[in-house]
N, C-alpha and C. Protein backbone atom coordinates (compact mmCIF):
# COMPACT_ATOMS: atom_id res chain seq x y z
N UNK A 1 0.84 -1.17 0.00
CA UNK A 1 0.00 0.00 0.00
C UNK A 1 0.89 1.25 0.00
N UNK A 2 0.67 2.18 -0.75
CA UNK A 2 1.27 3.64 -1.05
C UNK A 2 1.19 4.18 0.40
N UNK A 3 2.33 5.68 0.82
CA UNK A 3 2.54 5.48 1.83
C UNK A 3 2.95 7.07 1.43
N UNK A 4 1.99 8.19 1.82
CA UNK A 4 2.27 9.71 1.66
C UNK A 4 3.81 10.19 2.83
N UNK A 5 4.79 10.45 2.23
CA UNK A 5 5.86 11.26 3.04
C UNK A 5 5.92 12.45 2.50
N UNK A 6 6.53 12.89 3.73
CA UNK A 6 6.47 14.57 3.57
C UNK A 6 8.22 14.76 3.34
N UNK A 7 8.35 15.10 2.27
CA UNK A 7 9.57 15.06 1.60
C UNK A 7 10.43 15.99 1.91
N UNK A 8 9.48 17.38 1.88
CA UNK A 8 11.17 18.72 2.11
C UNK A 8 10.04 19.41 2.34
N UNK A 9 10.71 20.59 2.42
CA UNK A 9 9.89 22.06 3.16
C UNK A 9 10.00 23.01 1.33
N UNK A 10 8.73 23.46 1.35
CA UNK A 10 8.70 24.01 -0.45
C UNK A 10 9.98 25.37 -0.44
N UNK A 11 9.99 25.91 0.99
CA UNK A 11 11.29 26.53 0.92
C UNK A 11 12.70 26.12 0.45
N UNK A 12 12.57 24.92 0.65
CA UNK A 12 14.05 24.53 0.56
C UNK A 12 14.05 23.58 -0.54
N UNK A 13 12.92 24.03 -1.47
CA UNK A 13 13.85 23.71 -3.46
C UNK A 13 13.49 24.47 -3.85
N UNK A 14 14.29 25.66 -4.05
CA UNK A 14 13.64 26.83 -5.10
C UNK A 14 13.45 26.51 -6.31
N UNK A 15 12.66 27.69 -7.61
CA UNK A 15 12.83 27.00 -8.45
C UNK A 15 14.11 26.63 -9.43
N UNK A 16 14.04 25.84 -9.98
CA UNK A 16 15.72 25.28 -10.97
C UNK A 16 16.04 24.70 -10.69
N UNK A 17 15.61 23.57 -8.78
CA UNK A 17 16.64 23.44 -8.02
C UNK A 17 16.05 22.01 -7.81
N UNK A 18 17.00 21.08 -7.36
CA UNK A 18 16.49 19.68 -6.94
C UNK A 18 17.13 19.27 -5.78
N UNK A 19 16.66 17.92 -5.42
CA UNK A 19 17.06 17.47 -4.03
C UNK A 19 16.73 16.31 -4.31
N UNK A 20 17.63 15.69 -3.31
CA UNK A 20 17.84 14.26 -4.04
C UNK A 20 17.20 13.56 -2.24
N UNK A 21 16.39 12.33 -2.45
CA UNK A 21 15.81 11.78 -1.44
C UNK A 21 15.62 10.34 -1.05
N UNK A 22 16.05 10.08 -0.15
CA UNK A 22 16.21 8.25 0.12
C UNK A 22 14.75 8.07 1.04
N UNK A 23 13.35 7.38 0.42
CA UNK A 23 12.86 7.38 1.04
C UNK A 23 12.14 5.91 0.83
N UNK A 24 12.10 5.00 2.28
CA UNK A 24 11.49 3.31 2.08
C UNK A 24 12.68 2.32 0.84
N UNK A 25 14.22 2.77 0.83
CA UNK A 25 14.80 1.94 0.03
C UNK A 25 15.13 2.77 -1.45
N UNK A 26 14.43 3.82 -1.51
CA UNK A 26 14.53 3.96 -2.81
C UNK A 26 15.17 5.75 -2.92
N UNK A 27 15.78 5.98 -4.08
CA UNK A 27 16.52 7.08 -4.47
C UNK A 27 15.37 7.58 -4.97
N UNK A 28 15.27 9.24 -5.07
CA UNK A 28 14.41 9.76 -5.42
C UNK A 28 14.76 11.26 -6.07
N UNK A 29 14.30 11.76 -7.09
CA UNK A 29 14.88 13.16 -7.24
C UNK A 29 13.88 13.85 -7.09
N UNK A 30 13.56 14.96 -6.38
CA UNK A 30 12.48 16.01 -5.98
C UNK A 30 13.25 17.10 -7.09
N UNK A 31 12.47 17.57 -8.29
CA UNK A 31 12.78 19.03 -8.75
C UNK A 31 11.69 20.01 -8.69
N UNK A 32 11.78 21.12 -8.01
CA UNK A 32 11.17 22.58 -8.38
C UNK A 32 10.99 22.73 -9.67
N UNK A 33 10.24 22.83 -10.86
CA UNK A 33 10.40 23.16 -12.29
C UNK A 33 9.30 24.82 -12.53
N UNK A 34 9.46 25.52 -12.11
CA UNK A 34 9.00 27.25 -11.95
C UNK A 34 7.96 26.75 -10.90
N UNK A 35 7.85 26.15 -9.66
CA UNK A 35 7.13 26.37 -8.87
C UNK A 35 6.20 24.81 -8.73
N UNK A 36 6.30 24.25 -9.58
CA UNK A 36 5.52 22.59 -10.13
C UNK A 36 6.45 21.94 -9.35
N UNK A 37 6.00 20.82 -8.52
CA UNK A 37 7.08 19.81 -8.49
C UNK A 37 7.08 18.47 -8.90
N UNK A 38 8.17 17.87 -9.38
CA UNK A 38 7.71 16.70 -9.52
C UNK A 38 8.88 15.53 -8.80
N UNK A 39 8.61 14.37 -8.60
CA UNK A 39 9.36 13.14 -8.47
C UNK A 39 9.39 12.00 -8.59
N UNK A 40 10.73 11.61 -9.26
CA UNK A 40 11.08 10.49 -10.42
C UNK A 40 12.32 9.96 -9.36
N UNK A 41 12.49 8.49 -9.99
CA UNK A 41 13.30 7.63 -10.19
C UNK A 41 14.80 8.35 -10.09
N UNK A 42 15.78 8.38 -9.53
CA UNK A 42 16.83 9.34 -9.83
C UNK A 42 17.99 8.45 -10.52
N UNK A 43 17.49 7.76 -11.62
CA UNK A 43 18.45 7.05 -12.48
C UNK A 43 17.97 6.65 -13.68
N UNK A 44 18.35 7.17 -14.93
CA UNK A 44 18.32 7.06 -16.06
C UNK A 44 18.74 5.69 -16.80
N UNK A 45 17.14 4.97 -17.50
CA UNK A 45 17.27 3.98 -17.75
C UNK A 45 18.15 3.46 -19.20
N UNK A 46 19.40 5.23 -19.66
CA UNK A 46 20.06 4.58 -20.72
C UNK A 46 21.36 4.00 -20.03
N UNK A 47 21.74 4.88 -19.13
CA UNK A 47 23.22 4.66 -18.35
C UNK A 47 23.08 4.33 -16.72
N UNK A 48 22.41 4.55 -16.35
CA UNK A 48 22.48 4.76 -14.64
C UNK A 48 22.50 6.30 -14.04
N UNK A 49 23.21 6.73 -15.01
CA UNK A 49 23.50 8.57 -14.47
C UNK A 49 22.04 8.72 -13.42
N UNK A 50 22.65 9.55 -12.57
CA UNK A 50 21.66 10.29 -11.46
C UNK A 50 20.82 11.75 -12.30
N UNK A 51 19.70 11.16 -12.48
CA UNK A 51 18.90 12.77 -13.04
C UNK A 51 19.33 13.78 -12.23
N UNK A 52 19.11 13.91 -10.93
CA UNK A 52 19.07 14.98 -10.01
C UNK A 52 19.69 16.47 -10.72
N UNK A 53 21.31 15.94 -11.14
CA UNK A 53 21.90 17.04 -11.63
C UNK A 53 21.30 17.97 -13.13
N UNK A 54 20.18 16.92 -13.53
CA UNK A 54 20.10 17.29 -14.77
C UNK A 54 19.08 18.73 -14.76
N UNK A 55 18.96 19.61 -16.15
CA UNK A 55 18.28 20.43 -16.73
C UNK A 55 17.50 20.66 -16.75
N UNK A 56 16.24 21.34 -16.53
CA UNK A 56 15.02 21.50 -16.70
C UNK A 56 14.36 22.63 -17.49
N UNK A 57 13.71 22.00 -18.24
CA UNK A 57 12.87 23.08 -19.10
C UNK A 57 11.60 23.16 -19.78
N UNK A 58 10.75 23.80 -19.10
CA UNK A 58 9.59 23.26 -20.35
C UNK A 58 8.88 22.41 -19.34
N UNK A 59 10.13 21.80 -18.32
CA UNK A 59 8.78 20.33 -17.76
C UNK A 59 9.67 19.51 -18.21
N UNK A 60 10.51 19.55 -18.85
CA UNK A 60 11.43 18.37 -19.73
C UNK A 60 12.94 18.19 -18.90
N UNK A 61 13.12 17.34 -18.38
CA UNK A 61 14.44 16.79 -17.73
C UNK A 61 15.32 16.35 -19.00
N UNK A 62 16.39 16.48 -18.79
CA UNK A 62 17.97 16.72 -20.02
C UNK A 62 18.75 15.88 -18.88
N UNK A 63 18.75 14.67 -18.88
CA UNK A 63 20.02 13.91 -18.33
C UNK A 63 21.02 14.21 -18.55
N UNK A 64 21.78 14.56 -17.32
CA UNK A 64 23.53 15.47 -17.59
C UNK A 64 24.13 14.25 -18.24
N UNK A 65 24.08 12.94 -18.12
CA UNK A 65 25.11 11.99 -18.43
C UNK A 65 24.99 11.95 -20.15
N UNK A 66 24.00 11.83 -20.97
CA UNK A 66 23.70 11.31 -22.77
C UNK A 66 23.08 12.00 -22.79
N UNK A 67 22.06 13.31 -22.31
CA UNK A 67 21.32 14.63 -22.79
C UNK A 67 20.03 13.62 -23.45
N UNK A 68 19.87 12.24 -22.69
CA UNK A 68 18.07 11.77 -23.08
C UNK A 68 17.20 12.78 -22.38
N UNK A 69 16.07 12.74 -22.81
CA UNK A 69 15.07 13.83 -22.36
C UNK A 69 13.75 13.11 -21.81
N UNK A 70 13.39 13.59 -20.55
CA UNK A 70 11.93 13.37 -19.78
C UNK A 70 11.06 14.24 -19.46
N UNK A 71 9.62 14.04 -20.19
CA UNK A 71 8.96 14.81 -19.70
C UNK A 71 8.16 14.59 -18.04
N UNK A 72 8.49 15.47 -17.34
CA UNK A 72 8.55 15.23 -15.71
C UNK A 72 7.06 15.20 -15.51
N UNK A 73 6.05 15.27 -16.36
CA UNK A 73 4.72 15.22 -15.94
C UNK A 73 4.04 13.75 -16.35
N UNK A 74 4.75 12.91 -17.33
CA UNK A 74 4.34 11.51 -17.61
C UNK A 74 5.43 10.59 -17.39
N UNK A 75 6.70 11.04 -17.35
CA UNK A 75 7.57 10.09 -17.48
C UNK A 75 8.29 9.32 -18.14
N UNK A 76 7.58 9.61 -19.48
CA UNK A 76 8.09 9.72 -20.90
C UNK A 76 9.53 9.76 -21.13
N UNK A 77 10.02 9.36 -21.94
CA UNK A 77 11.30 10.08 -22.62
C UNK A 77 10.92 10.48 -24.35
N UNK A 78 11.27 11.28 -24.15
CA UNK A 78 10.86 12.64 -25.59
C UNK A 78 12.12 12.60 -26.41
N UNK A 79 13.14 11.98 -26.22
CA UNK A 79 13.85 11.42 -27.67
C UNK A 79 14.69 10.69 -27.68
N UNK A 80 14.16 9.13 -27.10
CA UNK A 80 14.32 8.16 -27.15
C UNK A 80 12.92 7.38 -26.99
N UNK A 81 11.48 7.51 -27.07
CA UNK A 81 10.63 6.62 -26.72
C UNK A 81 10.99 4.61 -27.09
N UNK A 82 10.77 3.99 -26.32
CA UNK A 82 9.37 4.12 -25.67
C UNK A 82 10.27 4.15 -24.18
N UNK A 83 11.47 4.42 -24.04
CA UNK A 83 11.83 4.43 -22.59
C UNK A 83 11.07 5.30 -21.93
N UNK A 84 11.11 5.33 -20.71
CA UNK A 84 11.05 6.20 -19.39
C UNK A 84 11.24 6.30 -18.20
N UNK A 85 10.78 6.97 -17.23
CA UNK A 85 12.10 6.85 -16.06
C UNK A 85 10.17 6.78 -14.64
N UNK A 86 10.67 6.37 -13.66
CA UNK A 86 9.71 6.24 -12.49
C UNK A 86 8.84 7.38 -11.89
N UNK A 87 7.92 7.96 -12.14
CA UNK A 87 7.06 8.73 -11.36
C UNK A 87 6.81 8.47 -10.20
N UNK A 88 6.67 9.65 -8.99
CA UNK A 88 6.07 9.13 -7.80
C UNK A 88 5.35 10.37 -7.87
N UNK A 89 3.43 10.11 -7.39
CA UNK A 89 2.76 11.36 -6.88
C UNK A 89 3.47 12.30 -5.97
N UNK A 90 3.23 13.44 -6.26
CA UNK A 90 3.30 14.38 -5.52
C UNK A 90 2.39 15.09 -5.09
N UNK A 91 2.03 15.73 -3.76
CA UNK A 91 1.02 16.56 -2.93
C UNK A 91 1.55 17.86 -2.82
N UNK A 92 1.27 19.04 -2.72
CA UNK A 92 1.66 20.00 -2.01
C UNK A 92 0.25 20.41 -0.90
N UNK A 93 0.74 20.45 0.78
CA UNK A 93 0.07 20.54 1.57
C UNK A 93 0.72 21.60 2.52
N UNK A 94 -0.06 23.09 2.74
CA UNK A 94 0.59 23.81 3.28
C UNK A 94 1.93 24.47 2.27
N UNK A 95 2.69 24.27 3.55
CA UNK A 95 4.23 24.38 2.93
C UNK A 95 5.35 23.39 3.04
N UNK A 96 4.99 22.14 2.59
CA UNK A 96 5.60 21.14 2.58
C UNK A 96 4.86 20.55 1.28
N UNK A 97 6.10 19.56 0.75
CA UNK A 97 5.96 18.95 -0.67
C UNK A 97 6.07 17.41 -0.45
N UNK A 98 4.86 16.38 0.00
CA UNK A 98 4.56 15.24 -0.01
C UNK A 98 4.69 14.67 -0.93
N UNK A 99 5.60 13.12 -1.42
CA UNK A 99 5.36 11.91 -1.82
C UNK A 99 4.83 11.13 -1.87
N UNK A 100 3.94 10.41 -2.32
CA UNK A 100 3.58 8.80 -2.43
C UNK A 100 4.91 7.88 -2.52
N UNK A 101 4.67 7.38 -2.38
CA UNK A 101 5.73 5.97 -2.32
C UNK A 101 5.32 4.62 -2.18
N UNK A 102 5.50 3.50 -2.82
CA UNK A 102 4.63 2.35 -2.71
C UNK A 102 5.79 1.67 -1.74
C-alpha cells in the first residue's frame, strides 16, 4: 500500500533546483520546475546517471550523463521513446511537498 511522506519544506527547493531523497529503500529526485514539483526515479534507464543534476525546461528533464530527455509530468522520454524513467505522486500541503511511495 502507497505510503504519503512529507519530503522537504517548499522553501528549501527553489525553483531550478532539486534534491535528491532516500525514502522506504529507494533514491528519489524532488525538482522545483518554476514552482511545479515533480518526483522520479533518480536514475536514467540509458546509463544509470543520477537525473538529479540534470536540466530543466519546459517540464522536460535533459540527463547530464547522454542529454536523453523526460517529460517530468508523464515520465516519458521525448527522444528516445518508448523508454522512461519512475514517477512518484506528488502533494503540495501547506508548505511542505509530499510523496507517495509504494
Amino acid at each position: 500500500m502507497p505510503t504519503l511522506v512529507r519530503a522537504a519544506a517548499i522553501r528549501d527547493i527553489p525553483p531550478g533546483h532539486s534534491k535528491v531523497l532516500h525514502i522506504h529503500g529507494r533514491e528519489i529526485a524532488l525538482f522545483n520546475a518554476d514552482g511545479a514539483f515533480y518526483a522520479v526515479k533518480n536514475i536514467c534507464p540509458h546509463r544509470g546517471t543520477s537525473l538529479d543534476r540534470g536540466a530543466v525546461e519546459n517540464g522536460v528533464l535533459t540527463c547530464p550523463g547522454h542529454a536523453w530527455q523526460f517529460d517530468l509530468r508523464t515520465g516519458d522520454c521525448v527522444s528516445h521513446p518508448p523508454a522512461g524513467i519512475r514517477r512518484y505522486p506528488v502533494e503540495i500541503r501547506e508548505d511542505a511537498v509530499w510523496i507517495e511511495v509504494p
